[in-house]
PDB file of N, CA and C in Angstrom:
ATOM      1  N   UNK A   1      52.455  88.161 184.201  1.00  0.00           N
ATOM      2  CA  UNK A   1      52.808  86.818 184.604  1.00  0.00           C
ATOM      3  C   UNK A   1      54.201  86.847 185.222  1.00  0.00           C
ATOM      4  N   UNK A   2      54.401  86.766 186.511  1.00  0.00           N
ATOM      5  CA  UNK A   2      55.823  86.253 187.047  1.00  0.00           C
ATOM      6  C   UNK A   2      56.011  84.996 186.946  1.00  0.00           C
ATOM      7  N   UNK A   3      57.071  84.565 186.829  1.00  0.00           N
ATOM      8  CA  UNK A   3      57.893  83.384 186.907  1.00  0.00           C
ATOM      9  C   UNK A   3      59.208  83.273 188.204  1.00  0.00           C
ATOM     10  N   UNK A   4      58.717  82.663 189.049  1.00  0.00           N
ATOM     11  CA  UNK A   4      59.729  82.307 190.313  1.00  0.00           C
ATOM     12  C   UNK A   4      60.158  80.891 189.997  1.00  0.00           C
ATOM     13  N   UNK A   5      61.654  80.744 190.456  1.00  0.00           N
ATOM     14  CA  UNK A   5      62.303  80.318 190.268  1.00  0.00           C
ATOM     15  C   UNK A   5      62.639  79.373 191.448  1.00  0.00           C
ATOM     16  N   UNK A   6      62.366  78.402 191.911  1.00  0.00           N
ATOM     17  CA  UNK A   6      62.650  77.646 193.443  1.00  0.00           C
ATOM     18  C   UNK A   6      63.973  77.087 193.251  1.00  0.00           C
ATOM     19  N   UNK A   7      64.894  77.313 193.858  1.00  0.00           N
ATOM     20  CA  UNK A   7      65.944  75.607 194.130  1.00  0.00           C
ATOM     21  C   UNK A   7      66.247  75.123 195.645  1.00  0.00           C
ATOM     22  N   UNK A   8      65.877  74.070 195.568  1.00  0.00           N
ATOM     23  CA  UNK A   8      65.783  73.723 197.280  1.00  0.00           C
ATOM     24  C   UNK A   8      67.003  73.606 197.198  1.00  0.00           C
ATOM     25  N   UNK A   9      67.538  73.443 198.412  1.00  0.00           N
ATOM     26  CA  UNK A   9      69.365  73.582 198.973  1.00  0.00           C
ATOM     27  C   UNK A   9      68.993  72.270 200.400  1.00  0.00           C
ATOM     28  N   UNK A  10      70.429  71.680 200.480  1.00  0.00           N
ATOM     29  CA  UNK A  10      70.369  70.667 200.947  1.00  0.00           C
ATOM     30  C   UNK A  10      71.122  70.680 202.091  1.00  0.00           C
ATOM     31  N   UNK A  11      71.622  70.335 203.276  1.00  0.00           N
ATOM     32  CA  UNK A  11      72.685  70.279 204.205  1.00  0.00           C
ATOM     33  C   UNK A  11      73.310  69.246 203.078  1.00  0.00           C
ATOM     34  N   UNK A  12      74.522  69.492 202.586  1.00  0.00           N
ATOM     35  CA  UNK A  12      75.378  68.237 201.482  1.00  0.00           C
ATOM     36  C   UNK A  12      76.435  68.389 201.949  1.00  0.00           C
ATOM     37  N   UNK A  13      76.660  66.840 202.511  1.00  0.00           N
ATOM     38  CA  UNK A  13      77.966  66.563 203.022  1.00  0.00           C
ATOM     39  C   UNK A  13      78.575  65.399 202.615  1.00  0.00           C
ATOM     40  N   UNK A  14      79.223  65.148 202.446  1.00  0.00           N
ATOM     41  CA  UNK A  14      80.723  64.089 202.203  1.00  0.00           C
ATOM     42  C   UNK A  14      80.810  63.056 203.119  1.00  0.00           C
ATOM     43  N   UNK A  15      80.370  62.254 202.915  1.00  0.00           N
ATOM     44  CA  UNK A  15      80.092  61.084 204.122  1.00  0.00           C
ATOM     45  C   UNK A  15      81.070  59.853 203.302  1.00  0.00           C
ATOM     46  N   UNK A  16      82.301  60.050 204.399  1.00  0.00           N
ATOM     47  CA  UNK A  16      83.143  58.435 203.865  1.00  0.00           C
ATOM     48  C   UNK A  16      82.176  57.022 204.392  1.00  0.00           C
ATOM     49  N   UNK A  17      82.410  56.335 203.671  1.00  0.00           N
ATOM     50  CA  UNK A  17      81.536  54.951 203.241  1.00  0.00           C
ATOM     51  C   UNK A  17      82.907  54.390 203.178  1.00  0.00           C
ATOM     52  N   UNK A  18      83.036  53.062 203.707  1.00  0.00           N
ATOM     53  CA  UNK A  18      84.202  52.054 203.845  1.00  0.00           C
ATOM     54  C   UNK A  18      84.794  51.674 202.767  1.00  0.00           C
ATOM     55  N   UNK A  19      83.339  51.698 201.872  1.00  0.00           N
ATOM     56  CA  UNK A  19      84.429  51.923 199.903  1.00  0.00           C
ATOM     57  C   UNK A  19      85.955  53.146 199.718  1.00  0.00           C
ATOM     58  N   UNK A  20      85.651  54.118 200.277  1.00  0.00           N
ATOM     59  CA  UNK A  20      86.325  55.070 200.430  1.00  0.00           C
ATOM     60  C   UNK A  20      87.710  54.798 201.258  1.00  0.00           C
ATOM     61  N   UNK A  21      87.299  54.259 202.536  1.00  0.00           N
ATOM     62  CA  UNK A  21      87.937  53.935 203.389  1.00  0.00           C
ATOM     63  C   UNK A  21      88.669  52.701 203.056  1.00  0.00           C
ATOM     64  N   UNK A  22      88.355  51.663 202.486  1.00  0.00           N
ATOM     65  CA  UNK A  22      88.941  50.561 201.950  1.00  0.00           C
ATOM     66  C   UNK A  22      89.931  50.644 200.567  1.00  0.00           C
ATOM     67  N   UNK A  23      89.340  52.196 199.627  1.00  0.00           N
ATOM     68  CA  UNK A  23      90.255  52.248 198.695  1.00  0.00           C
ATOM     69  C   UNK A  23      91.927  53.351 199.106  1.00  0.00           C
ATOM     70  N   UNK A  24      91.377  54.030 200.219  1.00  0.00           N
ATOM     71  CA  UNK A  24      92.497  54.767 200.277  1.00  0.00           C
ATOM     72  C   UNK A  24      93.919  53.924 201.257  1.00  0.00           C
ATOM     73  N   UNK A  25      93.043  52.657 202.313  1.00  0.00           N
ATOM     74  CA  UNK A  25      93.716  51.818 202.529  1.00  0.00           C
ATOM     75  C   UNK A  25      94.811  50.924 201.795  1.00  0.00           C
ATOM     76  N   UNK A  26      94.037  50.348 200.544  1.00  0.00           N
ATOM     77  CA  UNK A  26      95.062  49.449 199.549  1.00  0.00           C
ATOM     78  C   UNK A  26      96.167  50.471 198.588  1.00  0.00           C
ATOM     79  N   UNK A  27      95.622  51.863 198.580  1.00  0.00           N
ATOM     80  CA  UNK A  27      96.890  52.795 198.181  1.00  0.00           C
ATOM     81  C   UNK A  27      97.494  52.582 198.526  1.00  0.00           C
ATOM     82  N   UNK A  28      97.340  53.062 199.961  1.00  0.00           N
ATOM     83  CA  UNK A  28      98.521  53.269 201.058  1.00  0.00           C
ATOM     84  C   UNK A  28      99.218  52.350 201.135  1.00  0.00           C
ATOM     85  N   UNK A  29      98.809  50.971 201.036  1.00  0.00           N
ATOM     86  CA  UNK A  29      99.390  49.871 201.234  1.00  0.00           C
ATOM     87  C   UNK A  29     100.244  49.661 199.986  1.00  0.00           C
ATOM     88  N   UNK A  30     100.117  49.730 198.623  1.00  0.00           N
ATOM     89  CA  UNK A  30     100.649  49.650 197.819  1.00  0.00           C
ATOM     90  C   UNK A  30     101.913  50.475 197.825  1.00  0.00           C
ATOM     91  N   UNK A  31     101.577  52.057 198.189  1.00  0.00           N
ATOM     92  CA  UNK A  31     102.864  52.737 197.863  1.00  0.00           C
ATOM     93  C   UNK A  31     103.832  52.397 199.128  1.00  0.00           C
ATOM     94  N   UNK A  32     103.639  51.709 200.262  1.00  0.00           N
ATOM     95  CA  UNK A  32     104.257  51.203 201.037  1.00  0.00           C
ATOM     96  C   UNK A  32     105.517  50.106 200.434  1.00  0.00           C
ATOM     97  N   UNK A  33     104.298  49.300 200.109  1.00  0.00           N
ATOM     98  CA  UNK A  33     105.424  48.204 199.359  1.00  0.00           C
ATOM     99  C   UNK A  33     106.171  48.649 198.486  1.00  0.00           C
ATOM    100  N   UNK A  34     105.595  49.975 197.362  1.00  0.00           N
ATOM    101  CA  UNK A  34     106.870  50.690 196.402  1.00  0.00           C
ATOM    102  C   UNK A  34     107.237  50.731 196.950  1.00  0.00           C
ATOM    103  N   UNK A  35     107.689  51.575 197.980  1.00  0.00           N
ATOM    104  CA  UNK A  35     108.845  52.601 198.585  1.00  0.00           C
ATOM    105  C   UNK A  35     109.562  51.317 199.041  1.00  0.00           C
ATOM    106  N   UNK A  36     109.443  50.326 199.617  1.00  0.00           N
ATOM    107  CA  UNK A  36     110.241  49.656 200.299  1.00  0.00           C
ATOM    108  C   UNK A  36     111.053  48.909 199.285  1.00  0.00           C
ATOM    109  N   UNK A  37     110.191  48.374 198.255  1.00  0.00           N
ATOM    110  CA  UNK A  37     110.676  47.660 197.129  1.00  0.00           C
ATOM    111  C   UNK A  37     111.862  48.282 196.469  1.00  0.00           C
ATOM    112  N   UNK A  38     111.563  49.367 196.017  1.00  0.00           N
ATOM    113  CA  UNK A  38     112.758  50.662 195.869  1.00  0.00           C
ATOM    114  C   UNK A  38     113.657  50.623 196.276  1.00  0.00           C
ATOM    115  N   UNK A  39     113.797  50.707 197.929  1.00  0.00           N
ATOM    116  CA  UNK A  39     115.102  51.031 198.468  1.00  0.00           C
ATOM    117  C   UNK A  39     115.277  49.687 198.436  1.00  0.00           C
ATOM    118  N   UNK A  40     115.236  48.317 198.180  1.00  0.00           N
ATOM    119  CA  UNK A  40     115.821  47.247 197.843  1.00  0.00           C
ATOM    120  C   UNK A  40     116.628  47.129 196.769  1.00  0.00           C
ATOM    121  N   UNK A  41     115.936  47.149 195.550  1.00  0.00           N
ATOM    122  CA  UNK A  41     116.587  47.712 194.426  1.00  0.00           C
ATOM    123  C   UNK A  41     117.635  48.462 194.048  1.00  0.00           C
ATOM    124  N   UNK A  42     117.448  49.366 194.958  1.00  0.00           N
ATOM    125  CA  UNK A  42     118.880  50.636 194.914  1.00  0.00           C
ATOM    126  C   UNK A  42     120.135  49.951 196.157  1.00  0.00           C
ATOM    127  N   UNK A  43     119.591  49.189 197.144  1.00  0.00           N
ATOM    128  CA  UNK A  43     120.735  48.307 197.772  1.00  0.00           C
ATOM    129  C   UNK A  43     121.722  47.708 196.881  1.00  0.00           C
ATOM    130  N   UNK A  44     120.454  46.651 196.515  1.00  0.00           N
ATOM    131  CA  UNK A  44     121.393  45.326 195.578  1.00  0.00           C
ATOM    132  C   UNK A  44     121.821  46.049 194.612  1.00  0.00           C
ATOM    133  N   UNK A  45     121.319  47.568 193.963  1.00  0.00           N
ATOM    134  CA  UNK A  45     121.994  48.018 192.399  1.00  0.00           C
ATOM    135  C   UNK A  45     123.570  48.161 193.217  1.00  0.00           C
ATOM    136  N   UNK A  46     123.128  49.167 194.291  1.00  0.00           N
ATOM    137  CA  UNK A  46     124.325  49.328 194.869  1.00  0.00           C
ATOM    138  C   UNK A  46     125.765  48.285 195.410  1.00  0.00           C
ATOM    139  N   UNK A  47     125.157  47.336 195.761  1.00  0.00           N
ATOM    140  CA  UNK A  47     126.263  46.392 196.091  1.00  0.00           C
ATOM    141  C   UNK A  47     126.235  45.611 194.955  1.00  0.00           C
ATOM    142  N   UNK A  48     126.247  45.583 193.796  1.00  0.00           N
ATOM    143  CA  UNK A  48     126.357  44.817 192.696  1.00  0.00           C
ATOM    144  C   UNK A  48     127.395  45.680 191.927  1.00  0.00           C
ATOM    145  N   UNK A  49     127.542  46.844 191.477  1.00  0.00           N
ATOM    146  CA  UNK A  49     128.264  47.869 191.451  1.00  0.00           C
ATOM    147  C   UNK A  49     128.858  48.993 192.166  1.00  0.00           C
ATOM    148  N   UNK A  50     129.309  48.348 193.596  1.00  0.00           N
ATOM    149  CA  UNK A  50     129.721  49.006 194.409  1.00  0.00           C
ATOM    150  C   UNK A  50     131.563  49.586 193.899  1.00  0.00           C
ATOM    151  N   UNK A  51     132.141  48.922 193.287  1.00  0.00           N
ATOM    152  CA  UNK A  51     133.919  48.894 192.696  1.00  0.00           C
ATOM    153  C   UNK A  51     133.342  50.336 192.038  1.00  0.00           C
ATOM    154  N   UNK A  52     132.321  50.044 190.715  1.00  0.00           N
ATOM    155  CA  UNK A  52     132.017  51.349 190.140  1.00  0.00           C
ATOM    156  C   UNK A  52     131.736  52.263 190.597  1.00  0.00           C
ATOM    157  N   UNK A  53     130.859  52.245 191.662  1.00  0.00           N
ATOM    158  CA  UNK A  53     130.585  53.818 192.312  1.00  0.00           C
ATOM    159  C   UNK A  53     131.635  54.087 193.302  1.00  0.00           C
ATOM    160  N   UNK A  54     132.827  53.413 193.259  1.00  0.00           N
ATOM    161  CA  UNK A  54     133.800  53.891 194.559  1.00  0.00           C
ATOM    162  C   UNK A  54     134.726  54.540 193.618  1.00  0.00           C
ATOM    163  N   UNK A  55     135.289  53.939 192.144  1.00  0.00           N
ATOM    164  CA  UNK A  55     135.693  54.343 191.618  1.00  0.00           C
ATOM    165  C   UNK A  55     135.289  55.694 190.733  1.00  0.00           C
ATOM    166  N   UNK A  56     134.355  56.134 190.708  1.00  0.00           N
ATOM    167  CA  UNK A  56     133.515  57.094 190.023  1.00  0.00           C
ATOM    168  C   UNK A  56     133.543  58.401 191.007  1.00  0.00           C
ATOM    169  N   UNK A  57     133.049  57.564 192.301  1.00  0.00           N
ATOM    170  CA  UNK A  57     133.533  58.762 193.445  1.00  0.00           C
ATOM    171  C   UNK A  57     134.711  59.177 193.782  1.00  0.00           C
ATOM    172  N   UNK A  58     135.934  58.651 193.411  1.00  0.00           N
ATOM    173  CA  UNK A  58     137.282  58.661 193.926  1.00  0.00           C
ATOM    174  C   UNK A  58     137.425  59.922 191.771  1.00  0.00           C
ATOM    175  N   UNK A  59     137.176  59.627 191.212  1.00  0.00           N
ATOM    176  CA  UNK A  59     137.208  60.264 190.032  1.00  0.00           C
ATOM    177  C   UNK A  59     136.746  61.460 190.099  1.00  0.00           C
ATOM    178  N   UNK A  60     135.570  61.896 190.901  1.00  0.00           N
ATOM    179  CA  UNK A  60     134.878  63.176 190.549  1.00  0.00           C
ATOM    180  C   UNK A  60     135.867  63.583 191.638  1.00  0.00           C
ATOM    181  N   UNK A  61     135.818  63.407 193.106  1.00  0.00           N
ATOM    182  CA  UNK A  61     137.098  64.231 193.965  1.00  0.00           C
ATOM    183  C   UNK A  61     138.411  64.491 193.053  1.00  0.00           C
ATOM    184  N   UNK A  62     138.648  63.580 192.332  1.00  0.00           N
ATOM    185  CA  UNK A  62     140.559  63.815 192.012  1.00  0.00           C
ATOM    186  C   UNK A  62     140.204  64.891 190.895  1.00  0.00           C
ATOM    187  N   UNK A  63     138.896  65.002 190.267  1.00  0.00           N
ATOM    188  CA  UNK A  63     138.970  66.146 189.017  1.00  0.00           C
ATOM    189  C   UNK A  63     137.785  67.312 189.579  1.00  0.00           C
ATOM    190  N   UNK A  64     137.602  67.187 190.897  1.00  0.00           N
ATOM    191  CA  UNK A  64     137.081  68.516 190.998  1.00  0.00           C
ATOM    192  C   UNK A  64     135.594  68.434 190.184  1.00  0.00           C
ATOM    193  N   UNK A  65     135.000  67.427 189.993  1.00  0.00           N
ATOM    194  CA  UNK A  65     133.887  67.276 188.958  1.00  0.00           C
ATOM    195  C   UNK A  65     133.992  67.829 187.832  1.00  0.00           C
ATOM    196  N   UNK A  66     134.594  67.707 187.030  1.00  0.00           N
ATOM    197  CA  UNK A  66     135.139  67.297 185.539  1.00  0.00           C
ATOM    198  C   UNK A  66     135.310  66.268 185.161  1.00  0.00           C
ATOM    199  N   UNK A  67     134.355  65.923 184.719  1.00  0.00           N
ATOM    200  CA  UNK A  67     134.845  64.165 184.381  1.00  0.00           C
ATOM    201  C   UNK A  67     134.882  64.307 182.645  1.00  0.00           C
ATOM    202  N   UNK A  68     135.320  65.214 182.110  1.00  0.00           N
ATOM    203  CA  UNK A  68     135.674  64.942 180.798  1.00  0.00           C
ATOM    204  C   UNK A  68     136.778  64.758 179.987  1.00  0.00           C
ATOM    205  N   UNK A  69     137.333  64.433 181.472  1.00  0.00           N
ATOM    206  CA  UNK A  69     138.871  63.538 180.843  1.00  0.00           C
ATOM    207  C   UNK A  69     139.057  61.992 181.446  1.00  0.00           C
ATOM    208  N   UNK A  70     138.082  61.525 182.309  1.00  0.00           N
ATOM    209  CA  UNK A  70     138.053  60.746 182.155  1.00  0.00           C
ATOM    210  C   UNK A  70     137.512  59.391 181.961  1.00  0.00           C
ATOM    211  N   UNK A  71     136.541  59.545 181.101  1.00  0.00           N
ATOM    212  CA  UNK A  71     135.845  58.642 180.282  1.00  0.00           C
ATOM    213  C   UNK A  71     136.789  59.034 178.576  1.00  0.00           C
ATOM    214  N   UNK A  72     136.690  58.112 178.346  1.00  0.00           N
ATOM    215  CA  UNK A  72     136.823  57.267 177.050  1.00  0.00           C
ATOM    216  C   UNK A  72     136.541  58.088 175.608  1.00  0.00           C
ATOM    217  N   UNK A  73     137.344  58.892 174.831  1.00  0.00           N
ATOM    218  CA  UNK A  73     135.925  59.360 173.833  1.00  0.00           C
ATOM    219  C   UNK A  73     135.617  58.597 172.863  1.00  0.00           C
ATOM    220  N   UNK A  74     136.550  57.617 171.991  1.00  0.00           N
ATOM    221  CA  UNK A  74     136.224  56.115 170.994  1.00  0.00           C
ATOM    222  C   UNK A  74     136.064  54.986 171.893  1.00  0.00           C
ATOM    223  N   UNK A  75     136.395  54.261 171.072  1.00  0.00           N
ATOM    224  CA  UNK A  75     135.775  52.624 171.702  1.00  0.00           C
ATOM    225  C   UNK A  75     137.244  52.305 170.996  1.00  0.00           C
ATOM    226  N   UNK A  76     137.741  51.493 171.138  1.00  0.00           N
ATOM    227  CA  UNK A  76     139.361  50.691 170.723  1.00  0.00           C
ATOM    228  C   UNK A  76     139.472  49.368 171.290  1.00  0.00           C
TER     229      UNK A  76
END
């Protein structure tokens, strides 16, 4: 008694369908609005604490990036 074994084989292909096409759209669209939203955020952080980061930058030049003399080590 032999036993053969058939498996039909298919041309199988990957066919985008507008589901596909419609979900990789609203990604895109989403990480759009992150990214933009972002660099808003980091504006206004920035001009809201702009004194601090001028002063912080004027600190790391004058110590060569050592800043462990000048921050604070208690609270008083």
């Amino acid at each position: 008694m032999q036993i053969v074994a058939y498996a039909r084989y298919s041309n199988a292909s990957i066919m985008l369908d507008w589901h596909t096409f419609l979900g990789a759209l609203i990604f895109f669209i989403l990480c759009g609005i992150l990214i933009f939203q972002n660099q808003i955020w980091e504006e206004e952080d920035y001009s809201r604490n702009k004194k601090w980061y001028k002063w912080k930058d004027s600190a790391i030049k004058a110590n060569k990036g050592d800043l462990t003399g000048i921050y604070p080590r208690s609270k008083k």
